[in-house]
Protein backbone atom coordinates (compact mmCIF):
# COMPACT_ATOMS: atom_id res chain seq x y z
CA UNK A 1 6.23 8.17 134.52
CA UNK A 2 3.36 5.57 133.66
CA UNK A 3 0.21 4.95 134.86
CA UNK A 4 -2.07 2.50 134.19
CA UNK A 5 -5.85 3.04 134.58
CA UNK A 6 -9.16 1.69 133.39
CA UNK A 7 -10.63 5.29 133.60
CA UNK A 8 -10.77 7.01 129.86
CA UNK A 9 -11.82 10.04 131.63
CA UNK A 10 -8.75 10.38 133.11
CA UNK A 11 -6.15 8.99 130.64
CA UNK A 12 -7.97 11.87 128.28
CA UNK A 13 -7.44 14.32 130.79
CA UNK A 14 -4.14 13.81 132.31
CA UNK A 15 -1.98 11.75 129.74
CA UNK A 16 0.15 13.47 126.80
CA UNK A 17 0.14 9.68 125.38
CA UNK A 18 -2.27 6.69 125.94
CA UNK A 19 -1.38 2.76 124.84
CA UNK A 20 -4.52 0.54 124.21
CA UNK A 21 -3.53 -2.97 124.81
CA UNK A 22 -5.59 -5.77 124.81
CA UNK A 23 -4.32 -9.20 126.07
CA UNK A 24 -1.20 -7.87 126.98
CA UNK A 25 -0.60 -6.54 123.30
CA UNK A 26 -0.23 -2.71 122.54
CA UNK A 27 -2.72 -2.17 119.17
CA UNK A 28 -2.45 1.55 119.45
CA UNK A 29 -0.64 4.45 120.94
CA UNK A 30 -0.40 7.99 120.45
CA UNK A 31 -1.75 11.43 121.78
CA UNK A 32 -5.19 11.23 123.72
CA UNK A 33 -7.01 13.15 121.44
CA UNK A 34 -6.19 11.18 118.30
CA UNK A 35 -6.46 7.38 119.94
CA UNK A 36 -9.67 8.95 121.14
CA UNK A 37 -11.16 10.90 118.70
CA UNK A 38 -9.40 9.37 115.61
CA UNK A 39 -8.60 5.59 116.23
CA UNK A 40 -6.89 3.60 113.88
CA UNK A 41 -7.01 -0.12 115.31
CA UNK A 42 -10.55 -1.73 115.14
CA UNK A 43 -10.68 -3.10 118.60
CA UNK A 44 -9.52 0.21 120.04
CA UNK A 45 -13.06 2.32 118.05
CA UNK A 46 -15.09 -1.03 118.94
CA UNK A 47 -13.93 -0.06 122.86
CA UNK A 48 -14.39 3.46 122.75
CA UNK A 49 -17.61 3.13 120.93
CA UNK A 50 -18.96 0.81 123.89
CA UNK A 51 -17.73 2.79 126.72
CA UNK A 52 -19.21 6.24 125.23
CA UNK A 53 -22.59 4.84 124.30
């Protein structure tokens, strides 16, 4: 099954694999707690970094 959400909190939580996309292309994938913790993709730590400060 996929969701789609705009809540981290809950992707993190629930998910056993997240996609970051932006403008409808996928720049990272993988298990929550390494897109979270350990992202590869620029745009993806430039997110995270806004939404956790």
């Amino acid at each position: 099954m996929a969701v789609v959400t705009h809540e981290m909190r809950f992707a993190r939580e629930v998910a056993d694999k997240v996609i970051f996309m932006d403008g409808g292309v996928i720049l990272e994938q993988g298990k929550p707690e390494e897109v979270f913790h350990h992202p590869k993709n620029a745009r993806t730590k430039q997110f995270l970094q806004l939404i956790q400060s």
